[in-house]
N, C-alpha and C. Protein backbone atom coordinates (compact mmCIF):
# COMPACT_ATOMS: atom_id res chain seq x y z
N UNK A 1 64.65 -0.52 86.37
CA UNK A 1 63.55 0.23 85.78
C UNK A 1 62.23 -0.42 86.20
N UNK A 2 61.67 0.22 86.73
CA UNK A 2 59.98 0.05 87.17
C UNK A 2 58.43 0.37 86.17
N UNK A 3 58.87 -1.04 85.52
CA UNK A 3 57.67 -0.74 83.98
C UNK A 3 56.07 0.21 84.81
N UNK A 4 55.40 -0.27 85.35
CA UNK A 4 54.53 0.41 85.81
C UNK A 4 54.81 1.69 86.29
N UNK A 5 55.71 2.38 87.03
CA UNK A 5 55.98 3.62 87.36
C UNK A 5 56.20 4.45 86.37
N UNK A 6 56.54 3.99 85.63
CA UNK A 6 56.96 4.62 83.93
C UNK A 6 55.91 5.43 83.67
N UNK A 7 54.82 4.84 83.66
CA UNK A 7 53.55 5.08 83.47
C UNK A 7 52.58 5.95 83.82
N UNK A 8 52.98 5.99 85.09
CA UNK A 8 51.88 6.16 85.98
C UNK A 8 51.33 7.96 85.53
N UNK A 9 52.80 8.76 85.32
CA UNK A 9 52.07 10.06 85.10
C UNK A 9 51.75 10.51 84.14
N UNK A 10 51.89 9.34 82.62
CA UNK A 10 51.02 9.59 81.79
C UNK A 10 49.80 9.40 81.83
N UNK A 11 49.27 8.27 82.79
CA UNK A 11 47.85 7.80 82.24
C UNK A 11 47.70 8.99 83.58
N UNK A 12 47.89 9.96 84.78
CA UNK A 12 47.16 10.65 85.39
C UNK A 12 47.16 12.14 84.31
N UNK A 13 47.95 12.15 83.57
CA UNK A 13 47.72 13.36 82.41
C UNK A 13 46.79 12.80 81.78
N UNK A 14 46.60 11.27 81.19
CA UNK A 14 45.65 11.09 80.38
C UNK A 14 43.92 11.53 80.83
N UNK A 15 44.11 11.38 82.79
CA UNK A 15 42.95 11.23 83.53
C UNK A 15 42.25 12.50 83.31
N UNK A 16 42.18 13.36 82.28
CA UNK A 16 41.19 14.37 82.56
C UNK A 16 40.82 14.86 81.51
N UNK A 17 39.65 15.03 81.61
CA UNK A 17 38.70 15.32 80.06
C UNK A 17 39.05 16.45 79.53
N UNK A 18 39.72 17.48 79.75
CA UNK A 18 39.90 18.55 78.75
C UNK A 18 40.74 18.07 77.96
N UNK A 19 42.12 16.86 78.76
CA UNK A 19 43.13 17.00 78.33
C UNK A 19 42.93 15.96 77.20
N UNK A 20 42.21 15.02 77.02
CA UNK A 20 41.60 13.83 76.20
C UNK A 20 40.57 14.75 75.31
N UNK A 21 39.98 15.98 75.30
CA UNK A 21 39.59 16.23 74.38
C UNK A 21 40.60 17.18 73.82
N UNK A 22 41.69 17.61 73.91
CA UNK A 22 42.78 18.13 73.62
C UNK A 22 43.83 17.38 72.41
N UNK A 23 43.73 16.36 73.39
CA UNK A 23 44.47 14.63 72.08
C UNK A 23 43.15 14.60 70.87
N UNK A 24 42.39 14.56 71.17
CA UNK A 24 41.04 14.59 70.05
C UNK A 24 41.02 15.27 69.19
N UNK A 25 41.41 16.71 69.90
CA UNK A 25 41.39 17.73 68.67
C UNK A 25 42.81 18.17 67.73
N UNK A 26 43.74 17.02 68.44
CA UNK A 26 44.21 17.20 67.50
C UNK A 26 45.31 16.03 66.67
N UNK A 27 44.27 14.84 66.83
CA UNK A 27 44.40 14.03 66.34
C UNK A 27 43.75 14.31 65.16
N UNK A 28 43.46 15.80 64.78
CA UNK A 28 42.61 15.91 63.35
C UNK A 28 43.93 16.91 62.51
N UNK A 29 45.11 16.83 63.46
CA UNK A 29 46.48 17.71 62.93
C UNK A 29 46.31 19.02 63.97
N UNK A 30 47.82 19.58 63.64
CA UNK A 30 47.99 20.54 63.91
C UNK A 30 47.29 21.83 64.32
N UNK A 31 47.47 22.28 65.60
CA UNK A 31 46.58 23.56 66.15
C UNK A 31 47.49 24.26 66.72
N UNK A 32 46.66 25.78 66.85
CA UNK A 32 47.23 26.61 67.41
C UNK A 32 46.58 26.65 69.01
N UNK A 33 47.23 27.15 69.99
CA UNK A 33 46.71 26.60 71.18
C UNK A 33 45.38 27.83 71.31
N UNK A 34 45.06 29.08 70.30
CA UNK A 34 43.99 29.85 70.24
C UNK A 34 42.91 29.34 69.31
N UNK A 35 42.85 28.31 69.01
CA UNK A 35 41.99 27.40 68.03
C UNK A 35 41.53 26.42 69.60
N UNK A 36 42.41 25.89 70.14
CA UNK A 36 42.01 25.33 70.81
C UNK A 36 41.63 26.08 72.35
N UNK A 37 41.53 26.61 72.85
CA UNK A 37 41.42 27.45 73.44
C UNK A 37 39.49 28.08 73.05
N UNK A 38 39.21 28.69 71.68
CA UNK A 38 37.98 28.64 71.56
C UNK A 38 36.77 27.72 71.99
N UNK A 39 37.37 26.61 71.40
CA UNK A 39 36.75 25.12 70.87
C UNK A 39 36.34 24.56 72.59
N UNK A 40 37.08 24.66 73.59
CA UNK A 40 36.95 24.42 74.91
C UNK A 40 36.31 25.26 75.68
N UNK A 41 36.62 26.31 75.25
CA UNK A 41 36.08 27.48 76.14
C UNK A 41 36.69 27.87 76.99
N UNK A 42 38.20 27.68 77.26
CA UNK A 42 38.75 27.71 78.38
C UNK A 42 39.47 28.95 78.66
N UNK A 43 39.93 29.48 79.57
CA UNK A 43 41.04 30.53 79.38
C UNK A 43 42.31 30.39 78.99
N UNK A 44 43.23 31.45 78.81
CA UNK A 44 44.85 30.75 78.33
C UNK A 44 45.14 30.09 79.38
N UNK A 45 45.46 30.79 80.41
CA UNK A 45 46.35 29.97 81.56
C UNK A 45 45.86 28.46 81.68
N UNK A 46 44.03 28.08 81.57
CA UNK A 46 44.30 26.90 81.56
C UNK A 46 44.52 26.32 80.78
N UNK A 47 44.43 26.54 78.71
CA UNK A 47 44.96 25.69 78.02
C UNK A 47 46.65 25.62 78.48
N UNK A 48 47.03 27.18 78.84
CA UNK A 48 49.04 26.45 78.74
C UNK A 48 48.92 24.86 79.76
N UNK A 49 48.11 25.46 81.03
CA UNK A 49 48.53 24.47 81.93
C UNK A 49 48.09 22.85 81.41
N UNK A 50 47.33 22.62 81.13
CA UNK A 50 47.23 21.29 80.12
C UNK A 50 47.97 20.88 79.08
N UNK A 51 48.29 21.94 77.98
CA UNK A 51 49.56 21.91 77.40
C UNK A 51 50.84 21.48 78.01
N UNK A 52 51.27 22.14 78.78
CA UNK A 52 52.64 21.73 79.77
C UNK A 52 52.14 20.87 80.36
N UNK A 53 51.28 19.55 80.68
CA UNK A 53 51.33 18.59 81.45
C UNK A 53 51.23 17.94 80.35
N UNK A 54 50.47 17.82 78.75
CA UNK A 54 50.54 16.44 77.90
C UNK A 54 51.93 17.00 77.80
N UNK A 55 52.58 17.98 77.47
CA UNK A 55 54.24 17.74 76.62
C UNK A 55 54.98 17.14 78.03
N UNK A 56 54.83 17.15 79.07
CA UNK A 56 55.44 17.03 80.02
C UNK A 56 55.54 15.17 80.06
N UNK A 57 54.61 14.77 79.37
CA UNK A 57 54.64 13.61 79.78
C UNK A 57 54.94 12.96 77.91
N UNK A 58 55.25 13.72 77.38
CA UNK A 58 55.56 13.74 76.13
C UNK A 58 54.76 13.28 74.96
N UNK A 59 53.64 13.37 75.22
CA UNK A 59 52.15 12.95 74.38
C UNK A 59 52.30 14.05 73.19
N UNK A 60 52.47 15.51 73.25
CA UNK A 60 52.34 16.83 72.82
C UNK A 60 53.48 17.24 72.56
N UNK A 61 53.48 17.94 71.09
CA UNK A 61 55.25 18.68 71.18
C UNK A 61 54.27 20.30 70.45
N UNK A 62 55.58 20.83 70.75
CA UNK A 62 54.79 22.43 70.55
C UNK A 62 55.46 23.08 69.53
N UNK A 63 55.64 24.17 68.33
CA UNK A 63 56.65 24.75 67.67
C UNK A 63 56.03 26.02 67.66
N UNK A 64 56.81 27.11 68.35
CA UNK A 64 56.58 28.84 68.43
C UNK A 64 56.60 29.09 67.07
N UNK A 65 55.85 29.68 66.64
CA UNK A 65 55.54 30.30 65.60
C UNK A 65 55.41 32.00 65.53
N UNK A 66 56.46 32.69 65.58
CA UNK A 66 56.13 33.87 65.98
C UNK A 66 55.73 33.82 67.33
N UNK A 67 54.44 34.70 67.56
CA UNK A 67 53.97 34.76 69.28
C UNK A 67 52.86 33.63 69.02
N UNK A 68 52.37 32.66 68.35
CA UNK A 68 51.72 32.18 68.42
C UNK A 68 52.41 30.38 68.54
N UNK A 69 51.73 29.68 69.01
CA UNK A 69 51.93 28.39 69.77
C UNK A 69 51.19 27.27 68.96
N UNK A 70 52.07 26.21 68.07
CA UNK A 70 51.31 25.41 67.57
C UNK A 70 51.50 23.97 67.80
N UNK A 71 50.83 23.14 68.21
CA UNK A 71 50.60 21.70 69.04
C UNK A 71 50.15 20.61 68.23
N UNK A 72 50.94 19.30 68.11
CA UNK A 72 50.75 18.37 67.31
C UNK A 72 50.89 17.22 68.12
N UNK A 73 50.37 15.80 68.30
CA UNK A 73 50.89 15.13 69.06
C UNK A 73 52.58 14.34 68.81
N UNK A 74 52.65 13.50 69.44
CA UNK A 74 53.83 12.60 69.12
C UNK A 74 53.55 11.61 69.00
N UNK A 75 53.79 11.21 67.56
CA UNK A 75 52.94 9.87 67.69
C UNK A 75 54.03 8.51 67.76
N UNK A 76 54.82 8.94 67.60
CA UNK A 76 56.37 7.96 68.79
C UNK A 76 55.89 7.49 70.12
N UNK A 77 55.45 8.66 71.02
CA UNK A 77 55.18 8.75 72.39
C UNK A 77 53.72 7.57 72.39
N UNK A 78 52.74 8.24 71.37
CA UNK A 78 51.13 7.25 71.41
C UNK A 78 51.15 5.74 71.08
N UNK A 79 52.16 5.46 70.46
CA UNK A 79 52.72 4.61 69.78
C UNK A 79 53.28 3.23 71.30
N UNK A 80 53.93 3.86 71.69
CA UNK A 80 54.71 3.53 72.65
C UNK A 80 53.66 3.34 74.07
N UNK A 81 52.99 3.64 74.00
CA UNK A 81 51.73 3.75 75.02
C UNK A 81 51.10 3.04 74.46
N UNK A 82 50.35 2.73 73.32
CA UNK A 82 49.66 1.29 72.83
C UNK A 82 50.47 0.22 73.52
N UNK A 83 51.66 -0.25 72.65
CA UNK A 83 52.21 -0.70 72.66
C UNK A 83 52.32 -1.62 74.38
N UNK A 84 52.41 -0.44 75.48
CA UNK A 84 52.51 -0.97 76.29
C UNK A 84 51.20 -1.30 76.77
N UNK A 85 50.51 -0.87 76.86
CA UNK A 85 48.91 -1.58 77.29
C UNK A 85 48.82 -2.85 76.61
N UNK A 86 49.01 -2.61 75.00
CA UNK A 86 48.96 -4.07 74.18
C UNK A 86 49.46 -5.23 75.25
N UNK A 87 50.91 -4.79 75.85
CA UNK A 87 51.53 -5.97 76.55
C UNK A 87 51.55 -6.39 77.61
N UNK A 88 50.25 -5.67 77.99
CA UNK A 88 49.91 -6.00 79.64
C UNK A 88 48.48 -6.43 79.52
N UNK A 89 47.75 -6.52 78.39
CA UNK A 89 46.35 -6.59 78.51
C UNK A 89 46.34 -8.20 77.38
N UNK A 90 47.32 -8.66 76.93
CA UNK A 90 47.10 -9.72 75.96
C UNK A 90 48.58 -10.78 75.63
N UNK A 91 48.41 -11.31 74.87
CA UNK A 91 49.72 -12.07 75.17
C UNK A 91 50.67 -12.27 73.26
N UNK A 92 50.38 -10.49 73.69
CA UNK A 92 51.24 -10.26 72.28
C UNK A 92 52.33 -10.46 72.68
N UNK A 93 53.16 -10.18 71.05
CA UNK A 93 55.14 -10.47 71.45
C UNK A 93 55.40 -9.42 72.24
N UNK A 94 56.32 -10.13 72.71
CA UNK A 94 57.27 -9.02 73.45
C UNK A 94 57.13 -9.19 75.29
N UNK A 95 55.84 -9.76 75.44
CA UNK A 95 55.36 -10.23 76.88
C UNK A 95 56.77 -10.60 77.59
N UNK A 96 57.12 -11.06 77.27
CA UNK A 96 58.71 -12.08 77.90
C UNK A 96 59.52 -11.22 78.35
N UNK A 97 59.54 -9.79 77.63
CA UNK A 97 60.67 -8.69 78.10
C UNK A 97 60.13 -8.47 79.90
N UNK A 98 58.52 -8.33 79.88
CA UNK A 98 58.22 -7.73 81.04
C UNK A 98 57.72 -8.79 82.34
N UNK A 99 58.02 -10.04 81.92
CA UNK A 99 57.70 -11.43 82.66
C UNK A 99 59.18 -11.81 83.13
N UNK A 100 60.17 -10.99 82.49
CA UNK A 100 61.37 -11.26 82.72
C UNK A 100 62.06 -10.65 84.20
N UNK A 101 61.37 -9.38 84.26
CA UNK A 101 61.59 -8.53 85.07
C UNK A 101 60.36 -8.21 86.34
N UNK A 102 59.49 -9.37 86.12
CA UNK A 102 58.56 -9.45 87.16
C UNK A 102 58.72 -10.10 88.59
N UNK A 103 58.51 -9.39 89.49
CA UNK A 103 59.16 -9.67 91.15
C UNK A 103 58.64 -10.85 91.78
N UNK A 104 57.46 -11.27 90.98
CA UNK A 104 56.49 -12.12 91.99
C UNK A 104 56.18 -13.40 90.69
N UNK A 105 56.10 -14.45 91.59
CA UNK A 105 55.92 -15.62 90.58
C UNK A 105 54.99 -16.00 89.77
N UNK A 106 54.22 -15.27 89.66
CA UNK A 106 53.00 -15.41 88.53
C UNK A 106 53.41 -15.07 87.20
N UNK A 107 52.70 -15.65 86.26
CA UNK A 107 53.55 -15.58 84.97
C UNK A 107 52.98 -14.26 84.06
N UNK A 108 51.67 -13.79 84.15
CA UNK A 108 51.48 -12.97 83.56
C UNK A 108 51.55 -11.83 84.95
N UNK A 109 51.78 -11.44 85.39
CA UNK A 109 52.05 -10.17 86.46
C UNK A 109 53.86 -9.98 85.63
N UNK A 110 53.41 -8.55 85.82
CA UNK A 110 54.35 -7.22 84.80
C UNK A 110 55.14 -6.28 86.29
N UNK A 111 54.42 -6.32 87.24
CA UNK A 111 54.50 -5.71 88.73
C UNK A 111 55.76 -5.29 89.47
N UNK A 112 56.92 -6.11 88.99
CA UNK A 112 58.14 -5.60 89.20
C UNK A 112 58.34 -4.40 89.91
């Protein structure tokens, strides 16, 4: 397993401002993707398509409601994404799991 590759296509979902003001809005709870959709200004096709890239990377989970579409994050998934920045940016617990599995002899490189 390649800790950094893990990664990589969440933080390029994270890389774009609709989709970070998307986590914003609904880090205030639950939306319908036509709530959000106003609030941006965007058209449908591009809220789905931002939609299907945070759930894709599992930030976002969705529950059909009738014909309407309602979006909450995962906060397992956000959780788990702290978590790992925490352990690459400081020398919280857990460092040792990913120093364990590091390719190159430096002690804090995660790079594996």
């Amino acid at each position: 397993m390649n800790v950094v590759k893990d990664y990589v296509e969440l933080f390029k979902a994270l890389s774009d401002e609709n989709r970070l003001k998307i986590l914003c809005m609904l880090a205030c709870g639950e939306l319908c993707a036509c709530d959000i959709q106003d609030s941006l200004e965007l058209t449908q096709p591009t809220i789905s398509h931002h939609m299907k890239i945070l759930q894709q990377v599992g930030l976002i989970e969705v529950e059909k409601r009738g014909k309407w579409a309602f979006y909450s994050i995962r906060q397992d998934q956000v959780d788990q994404l702290c978590d790992f920045i925490k352990s690459v940016t400081s020398e919280a617990p857990g460092k040792e799991e990913f120093r364990n599995r590091c390719s190159c002899s430096r002690s804090r490189c995660i790079c594996d």
